[in-house]
N, C-alpha and C. Protein backbone atom coordinates (compact mmCIF):
# COMPACT_ATOMS: atom_id res chain seq x y z
N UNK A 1 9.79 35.79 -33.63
CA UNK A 1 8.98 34.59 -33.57
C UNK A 1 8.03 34.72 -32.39
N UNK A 2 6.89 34.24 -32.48
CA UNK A 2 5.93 34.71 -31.89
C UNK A 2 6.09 33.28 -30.62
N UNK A 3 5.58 33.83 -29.25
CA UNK A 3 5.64 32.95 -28.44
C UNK A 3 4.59 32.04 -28.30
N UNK A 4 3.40 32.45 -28.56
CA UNK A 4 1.99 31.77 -28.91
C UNK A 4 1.95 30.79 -29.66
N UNK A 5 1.60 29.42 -29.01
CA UNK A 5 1.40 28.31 -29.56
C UNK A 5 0.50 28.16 -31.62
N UNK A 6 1.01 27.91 -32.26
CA UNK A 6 -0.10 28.06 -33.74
C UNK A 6 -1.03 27.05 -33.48
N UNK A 7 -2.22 27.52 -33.96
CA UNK A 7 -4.00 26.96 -34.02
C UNK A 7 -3.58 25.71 -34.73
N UNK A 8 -3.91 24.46 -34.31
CA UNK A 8 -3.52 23.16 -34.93
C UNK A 8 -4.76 23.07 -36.51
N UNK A 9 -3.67 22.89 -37.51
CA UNK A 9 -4.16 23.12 -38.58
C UNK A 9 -4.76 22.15 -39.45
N UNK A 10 -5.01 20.92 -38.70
CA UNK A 10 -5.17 19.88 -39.18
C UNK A 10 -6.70 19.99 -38.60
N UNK A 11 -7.20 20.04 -37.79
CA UNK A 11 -8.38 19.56 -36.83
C UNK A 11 -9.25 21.20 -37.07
N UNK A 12 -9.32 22.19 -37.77
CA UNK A 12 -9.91 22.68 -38.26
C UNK A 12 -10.73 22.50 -39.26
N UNK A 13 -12.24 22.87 -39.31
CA UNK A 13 -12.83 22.30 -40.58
C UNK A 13 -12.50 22.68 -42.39
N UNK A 14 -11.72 24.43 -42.09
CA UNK A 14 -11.59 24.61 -43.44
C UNK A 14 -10.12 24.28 -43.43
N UNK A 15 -9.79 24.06 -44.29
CA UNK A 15 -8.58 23.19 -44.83
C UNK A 15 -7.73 24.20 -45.77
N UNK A 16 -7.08 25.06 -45.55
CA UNK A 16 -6.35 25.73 -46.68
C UNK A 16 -5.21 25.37 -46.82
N UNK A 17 -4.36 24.87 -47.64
CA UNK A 17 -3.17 24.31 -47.28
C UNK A 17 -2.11 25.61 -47.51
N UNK A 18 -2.43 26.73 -47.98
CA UNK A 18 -1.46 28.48 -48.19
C UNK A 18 -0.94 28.70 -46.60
N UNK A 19 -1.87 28.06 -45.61
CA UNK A 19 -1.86 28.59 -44.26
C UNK A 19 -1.53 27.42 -43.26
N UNK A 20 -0.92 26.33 -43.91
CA UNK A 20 -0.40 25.24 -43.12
C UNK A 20 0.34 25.05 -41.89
N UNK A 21 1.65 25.95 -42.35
CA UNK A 21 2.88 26.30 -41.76
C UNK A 21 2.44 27.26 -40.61
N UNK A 22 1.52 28.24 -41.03
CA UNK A 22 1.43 28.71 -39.84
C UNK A 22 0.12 28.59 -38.76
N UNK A 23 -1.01 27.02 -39.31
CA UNK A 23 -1.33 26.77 -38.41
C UNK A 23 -1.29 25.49 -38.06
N UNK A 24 -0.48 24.89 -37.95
CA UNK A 24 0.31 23.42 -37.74
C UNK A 24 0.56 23.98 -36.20
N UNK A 25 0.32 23.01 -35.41
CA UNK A 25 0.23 22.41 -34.16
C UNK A 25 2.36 21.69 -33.92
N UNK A 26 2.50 21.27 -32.84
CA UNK A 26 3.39 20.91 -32.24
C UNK A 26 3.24 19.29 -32.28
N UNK A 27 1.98 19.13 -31.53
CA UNK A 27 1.37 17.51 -31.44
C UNK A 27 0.35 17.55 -32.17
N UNK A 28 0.02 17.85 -33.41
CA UNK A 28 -1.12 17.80 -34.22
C UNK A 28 -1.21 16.36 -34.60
N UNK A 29 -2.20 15.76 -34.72
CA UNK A 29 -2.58 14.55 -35.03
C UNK A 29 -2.98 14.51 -36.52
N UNK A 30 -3.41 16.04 -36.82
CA UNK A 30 -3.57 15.42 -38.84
C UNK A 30 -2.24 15.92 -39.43
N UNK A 31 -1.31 15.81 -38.67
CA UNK A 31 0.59 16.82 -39.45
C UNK A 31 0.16 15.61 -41.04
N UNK A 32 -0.34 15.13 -41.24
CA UNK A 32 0.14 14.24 -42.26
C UNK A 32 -1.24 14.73 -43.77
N UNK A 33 -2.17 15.45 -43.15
CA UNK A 33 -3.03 16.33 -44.05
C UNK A 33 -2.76 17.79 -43.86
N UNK A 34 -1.28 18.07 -43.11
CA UNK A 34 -1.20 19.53 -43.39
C UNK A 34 -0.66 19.40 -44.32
N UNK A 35 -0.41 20.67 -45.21
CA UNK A 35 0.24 20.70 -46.71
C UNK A 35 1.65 21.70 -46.45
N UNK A 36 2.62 20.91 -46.30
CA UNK A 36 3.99 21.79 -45.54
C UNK A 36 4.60 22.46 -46.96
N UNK A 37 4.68 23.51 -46.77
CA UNK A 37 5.29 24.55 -47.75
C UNK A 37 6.71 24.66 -47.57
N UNK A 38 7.70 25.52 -48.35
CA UNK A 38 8.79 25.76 -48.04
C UNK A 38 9.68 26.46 -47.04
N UNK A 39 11.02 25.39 -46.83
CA UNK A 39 11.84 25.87 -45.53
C UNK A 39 11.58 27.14 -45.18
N UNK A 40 11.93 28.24 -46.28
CA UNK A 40 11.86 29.36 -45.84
C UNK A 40 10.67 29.81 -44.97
N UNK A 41 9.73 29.41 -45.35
CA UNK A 41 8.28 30.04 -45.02
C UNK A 41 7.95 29.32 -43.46
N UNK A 42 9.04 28.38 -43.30
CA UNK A 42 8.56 27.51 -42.04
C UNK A 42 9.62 28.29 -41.14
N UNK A 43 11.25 28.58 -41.96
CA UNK A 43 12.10 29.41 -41.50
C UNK A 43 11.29 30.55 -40.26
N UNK A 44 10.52 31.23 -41.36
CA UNK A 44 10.52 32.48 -40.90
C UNK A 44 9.17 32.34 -39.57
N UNK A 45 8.70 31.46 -39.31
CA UNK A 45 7.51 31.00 -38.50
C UNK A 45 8.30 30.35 -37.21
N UNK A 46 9.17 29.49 -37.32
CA UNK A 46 9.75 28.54 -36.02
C UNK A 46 11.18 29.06 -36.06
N UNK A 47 11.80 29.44 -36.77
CA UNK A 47 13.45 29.70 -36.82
C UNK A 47 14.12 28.63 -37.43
N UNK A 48 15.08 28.63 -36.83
CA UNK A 48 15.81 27.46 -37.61
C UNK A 48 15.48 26.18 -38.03
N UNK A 49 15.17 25.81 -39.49
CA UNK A 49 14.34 24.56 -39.50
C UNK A 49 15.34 23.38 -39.33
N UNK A 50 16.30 23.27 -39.43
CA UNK A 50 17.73 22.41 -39.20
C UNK A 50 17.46 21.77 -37.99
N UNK A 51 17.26 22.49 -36.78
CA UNK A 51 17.40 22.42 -35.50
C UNK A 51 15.81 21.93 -34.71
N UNK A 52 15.09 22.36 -35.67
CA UNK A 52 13.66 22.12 -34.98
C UNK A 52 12.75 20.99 -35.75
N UNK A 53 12.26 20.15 -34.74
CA UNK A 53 11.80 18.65 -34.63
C UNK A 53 11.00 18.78 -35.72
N UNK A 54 9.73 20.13 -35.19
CA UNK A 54 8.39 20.35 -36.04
C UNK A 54 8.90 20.52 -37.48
N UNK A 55 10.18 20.87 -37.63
CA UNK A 55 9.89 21.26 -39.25
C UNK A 55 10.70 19.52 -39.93
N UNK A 56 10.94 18.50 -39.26
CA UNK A 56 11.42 17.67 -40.09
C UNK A 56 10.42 16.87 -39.83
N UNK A 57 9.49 17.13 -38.32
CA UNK A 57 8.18 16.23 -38.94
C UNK A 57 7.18 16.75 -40.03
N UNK A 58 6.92 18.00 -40.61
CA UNK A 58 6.49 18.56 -41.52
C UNK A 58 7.01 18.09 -42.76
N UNK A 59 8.42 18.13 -43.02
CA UNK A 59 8.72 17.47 -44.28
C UNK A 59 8.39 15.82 -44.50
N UNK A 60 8.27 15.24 -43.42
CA UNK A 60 8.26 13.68 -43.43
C UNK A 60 6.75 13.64 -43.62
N UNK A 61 5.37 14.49 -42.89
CA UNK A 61 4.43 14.78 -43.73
C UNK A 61 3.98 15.27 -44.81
N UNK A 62 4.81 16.09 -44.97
CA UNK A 62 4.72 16.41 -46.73
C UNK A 62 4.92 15.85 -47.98
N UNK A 63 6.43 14.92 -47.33
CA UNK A 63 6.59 13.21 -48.20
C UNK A 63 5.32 12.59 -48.62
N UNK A 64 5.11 12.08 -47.11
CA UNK A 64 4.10 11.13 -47.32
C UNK A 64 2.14 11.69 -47.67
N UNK A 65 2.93 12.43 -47.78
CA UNK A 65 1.10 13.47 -48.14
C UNK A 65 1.19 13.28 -49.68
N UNK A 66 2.88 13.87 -50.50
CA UNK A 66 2.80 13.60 -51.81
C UNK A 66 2.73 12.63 -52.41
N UNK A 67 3.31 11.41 -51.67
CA UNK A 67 2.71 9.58 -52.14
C UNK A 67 1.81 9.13 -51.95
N UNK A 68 0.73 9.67 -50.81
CA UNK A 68 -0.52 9.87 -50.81
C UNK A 68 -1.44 10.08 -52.56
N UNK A 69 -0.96 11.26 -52.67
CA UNK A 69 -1.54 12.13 -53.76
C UNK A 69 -1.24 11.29 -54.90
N UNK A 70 0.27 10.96 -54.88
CA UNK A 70 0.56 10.52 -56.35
C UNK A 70 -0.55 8.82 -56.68
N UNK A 71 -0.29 8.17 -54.97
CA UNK A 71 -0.94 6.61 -55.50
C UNK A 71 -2.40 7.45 -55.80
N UNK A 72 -3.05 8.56 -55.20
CA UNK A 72 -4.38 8.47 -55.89
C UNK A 72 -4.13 8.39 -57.47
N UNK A 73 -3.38 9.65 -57.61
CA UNK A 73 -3.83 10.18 -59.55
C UNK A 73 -3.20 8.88 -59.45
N UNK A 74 -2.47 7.92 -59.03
CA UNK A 74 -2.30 6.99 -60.32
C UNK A 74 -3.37 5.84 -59.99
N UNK A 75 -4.25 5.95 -59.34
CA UNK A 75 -5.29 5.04 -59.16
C UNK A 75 -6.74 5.49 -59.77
N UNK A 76 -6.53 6.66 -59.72
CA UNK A 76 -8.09 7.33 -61.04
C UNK A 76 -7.33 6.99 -62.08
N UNK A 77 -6.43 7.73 -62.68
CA UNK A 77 -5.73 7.13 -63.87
C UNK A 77 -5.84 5.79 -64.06
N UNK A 78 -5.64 4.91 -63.42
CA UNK A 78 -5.53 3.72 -63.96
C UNK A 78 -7.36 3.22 -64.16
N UNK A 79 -8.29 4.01 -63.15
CA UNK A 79 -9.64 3.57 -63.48
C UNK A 79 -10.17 4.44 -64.58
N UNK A 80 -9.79 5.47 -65.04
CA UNK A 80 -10.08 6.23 -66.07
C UNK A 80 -9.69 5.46 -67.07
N UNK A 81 -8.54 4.50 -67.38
CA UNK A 81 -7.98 3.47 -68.55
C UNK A 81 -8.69 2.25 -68.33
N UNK A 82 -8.89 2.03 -67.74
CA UNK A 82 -9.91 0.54 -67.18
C UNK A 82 -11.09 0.79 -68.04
N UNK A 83 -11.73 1.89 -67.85
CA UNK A 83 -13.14 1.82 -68.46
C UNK A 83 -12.96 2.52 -69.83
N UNK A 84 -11.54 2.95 -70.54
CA UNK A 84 -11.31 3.16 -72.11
C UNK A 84 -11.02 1.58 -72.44
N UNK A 85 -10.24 0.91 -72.01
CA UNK A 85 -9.46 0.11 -72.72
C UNK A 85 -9.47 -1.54 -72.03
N UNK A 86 -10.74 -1.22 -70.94
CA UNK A 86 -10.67 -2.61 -70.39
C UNK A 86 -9.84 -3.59 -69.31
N UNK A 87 -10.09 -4.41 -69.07
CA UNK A 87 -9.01 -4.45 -68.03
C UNK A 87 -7.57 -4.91 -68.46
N UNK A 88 -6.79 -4.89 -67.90
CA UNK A 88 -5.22 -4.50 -68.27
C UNK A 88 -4.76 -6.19 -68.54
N UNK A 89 -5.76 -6.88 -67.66
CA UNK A 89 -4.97 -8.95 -68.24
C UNK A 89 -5.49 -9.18 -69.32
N UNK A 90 -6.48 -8.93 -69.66
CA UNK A 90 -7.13 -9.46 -70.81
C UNK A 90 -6.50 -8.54 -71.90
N UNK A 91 -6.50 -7.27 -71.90
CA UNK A 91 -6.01 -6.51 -73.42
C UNK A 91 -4.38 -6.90 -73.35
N UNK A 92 -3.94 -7.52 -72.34
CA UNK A 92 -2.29 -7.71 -72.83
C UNK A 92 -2.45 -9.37 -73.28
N UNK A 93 -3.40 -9.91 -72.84
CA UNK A 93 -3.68 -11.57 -73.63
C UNK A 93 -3.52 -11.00 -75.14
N UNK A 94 -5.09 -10.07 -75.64
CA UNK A 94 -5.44 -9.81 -77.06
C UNK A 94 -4.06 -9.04 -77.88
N UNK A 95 -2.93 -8.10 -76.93
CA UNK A 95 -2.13 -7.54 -77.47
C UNK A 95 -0.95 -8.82 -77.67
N UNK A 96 -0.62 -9.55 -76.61
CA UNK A 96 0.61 -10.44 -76.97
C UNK A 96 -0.19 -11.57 -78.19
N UNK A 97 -1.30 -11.84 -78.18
CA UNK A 97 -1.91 -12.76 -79.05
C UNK A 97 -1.24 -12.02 -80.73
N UNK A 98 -1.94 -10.65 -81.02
CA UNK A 98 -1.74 -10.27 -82.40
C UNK A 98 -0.36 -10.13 -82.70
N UNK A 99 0.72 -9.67 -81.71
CA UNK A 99 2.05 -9.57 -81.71
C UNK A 99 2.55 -10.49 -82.26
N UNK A 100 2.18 -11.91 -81.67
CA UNK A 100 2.74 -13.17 -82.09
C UNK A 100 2.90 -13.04 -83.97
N UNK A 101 1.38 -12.62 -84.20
CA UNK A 101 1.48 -13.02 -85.20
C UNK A 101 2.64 -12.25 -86.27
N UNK A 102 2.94 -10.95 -85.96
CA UNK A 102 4.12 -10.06 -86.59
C UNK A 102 5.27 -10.44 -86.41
N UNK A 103 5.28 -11.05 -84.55
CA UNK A 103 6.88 -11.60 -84.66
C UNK A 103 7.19 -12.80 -85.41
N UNK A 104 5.78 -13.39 -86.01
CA UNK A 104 6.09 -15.25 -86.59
C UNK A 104 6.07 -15.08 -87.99
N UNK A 105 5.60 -13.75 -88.46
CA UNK A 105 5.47 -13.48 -89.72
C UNK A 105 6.54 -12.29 -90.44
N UNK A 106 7.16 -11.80 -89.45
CA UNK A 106 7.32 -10.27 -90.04
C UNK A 106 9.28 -9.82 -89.19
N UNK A 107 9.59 -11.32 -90.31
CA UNK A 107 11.15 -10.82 -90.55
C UNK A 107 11.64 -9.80 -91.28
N UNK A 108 11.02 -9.55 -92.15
CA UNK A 108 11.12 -8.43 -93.18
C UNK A 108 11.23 -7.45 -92.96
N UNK A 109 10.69 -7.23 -91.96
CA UNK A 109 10.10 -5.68 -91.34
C UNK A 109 11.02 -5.14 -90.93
N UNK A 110 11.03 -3.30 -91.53
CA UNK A 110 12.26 -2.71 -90.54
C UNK A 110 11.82 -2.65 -89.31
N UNK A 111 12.48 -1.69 -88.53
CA UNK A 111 12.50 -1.32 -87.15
C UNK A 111 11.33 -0.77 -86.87
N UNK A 112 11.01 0.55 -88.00
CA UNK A 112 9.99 1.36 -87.77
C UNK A 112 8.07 0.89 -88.05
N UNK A 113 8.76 -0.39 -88.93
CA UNK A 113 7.45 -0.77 -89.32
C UNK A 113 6.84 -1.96 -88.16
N UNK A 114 8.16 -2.76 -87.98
CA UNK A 114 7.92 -3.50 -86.70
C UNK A 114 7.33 -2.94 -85.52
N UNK A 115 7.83 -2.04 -85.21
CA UNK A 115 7.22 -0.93 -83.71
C UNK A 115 6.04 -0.53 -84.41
N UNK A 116 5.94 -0.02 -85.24
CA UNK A 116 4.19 0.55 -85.76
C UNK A 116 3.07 -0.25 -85.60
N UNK A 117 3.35 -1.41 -86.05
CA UNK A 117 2.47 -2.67 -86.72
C UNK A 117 2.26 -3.25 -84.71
N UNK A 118 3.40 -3.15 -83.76
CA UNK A 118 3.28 -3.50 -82.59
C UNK A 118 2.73 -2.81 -81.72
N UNK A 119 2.67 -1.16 -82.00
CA UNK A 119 1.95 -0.67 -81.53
C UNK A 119 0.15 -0.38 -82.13
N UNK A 120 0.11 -0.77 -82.88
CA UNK A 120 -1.59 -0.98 -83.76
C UNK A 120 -1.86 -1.98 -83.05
N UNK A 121 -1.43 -2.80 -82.65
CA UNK A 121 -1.53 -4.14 -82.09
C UNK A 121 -2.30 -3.91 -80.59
N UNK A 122 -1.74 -2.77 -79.61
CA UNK A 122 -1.74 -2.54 -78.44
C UNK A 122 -3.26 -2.00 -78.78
N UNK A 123 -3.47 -0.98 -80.16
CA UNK A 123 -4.22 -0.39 -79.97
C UNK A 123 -5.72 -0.94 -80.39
N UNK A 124 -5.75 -1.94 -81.33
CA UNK A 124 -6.68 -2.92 -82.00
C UNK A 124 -7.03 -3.69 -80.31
N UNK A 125 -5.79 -4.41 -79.56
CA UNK A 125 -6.35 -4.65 -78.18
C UNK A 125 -7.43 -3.63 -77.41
N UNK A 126 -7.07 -2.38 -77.41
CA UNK A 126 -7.62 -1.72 -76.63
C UNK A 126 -9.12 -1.41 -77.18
N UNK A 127 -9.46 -1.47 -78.54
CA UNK A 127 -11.03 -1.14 -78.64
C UNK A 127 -11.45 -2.64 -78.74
N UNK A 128 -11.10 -3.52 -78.84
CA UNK A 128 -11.34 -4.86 -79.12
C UNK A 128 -12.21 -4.98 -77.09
N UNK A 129 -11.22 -4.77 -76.56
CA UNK A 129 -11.09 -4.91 -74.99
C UNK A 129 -12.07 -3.82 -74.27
N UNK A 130 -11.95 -2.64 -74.78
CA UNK A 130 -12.51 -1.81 -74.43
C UNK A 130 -13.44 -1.12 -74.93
N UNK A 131 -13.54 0.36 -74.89
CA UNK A 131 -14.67 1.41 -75.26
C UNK A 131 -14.59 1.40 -77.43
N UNK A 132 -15.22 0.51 -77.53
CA UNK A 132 -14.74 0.73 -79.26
C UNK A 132 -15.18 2.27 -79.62
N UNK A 133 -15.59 2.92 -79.25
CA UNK A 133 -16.38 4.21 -79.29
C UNK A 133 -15.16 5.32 -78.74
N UNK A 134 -14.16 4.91 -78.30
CA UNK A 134 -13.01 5.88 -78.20
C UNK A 134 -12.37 6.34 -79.24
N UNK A 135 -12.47 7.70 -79.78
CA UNK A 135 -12.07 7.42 -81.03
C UNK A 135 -10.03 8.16 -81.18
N UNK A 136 -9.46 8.02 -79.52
CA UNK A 136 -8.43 8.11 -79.95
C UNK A 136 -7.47 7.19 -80.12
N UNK A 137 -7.98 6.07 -79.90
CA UNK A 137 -7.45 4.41 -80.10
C UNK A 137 -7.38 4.46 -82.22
N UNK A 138 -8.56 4.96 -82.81
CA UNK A 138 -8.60 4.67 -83.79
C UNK A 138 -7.51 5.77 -84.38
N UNK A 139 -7.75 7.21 -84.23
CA UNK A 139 -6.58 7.91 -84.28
C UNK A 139 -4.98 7.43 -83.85
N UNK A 140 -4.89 6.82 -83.36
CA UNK A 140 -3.47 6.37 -83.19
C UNK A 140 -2.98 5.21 -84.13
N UNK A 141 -4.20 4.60 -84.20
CA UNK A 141 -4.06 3.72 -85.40
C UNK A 141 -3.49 4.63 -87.05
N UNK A 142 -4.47 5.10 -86.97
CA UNK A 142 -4.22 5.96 -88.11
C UNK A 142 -3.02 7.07 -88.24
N UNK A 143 -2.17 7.10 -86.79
CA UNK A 143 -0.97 8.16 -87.23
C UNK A 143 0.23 6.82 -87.05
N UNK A 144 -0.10 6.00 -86.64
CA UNK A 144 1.10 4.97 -87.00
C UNK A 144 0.99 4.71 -88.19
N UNK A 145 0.19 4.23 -88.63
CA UNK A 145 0.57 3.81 -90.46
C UNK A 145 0.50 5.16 -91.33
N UNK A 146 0.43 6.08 -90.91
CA UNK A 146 0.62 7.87 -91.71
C UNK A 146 2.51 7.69 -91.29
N UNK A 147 2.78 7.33 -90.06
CA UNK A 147 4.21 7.51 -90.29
C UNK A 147 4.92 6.32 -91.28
N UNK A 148 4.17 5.69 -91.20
CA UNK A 148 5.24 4.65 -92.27
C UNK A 148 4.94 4.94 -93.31
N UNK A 149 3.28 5.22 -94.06
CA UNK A 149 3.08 5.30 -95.20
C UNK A 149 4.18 6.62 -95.42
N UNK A 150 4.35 8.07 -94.71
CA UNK A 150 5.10 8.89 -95.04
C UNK A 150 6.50 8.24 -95.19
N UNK A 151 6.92 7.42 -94.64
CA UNK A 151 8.57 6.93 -94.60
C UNK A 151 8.55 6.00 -95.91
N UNK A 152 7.44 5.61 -96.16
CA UNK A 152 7.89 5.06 -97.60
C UNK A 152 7.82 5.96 -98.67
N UNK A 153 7.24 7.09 -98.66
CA UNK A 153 6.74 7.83 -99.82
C UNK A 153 8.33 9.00 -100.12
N UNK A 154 9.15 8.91 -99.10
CA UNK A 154 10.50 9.32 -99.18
C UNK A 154 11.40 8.94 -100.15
């Protein structure tokens, strides 16, 4: 193990996260945009990671770096569905609205036709609400009633 302090890897302009571990700082102030790789690899850089501070503040940045990451994708995700399908109060108004009408009408119904007819429902909300020009809203329409029309043709 080398006695030389590592180049703080945060406060550099290029950002590689392959080279984290070994240029992560002691008192680095961005530990929470380094990208901490595995024990071993931190192993073989500081020694024992059990025993040493830097490598459990590395994992506690690496936590919170990946909940970082995850609330993004799930915040494009959710704006990538916003602008298919509209906003999420109003298409569950238009979806519980048509529902009503299957659950007030549609004792009859098996299981499979009930869930079909409830999920067309979600999906009639979503171009109603949203991008009518999506055409995998209409495709889904069309493989729910392909599965029932196939389950009756049995």
């Amino acid at each position: 193990m080398s006695s030389e302090k590592p180049k703080c890897f945060g406060s550099g302009e290029v950002r590689i996260p392959q080279s984290a571990v070994e240029n992560s700082c002691y008192n680095c102030n961005y530990l929470t945009e380094c990208m901490v790789v595995s024990d071993a690899i931190q192993t073989s850089h500081y020694g024992n990671t059990k025993d040493n501070p830097l490598s459990q503040r590395q994992q506690q940045a690496a936590e919170d770096l990946q909940e970082v990451t995850k609330c993004d994708h799930i915040n494009t995700l959710l704006e990538e569905r916003g602008l298919k399908y509209g906003g999420f109060e109003n298409e569950s108004a238009i979806t519980v609205k048509l529902q009503t009408i299957i659950n007030d009408h549609g004792e009859d119904l098996s299981d499979s036709k009930f869930h079909a007819l409830n999920m067309i429902c979600v999906k009639i909300a979503r171009i109603c609400n949203g991008d009518p020009e999506y055409a995998d809203n209409w495709r889904d329409i069309e493989g729910y009633s392909k599965l029932i029309a196939d389950e009756l043709e049995v």
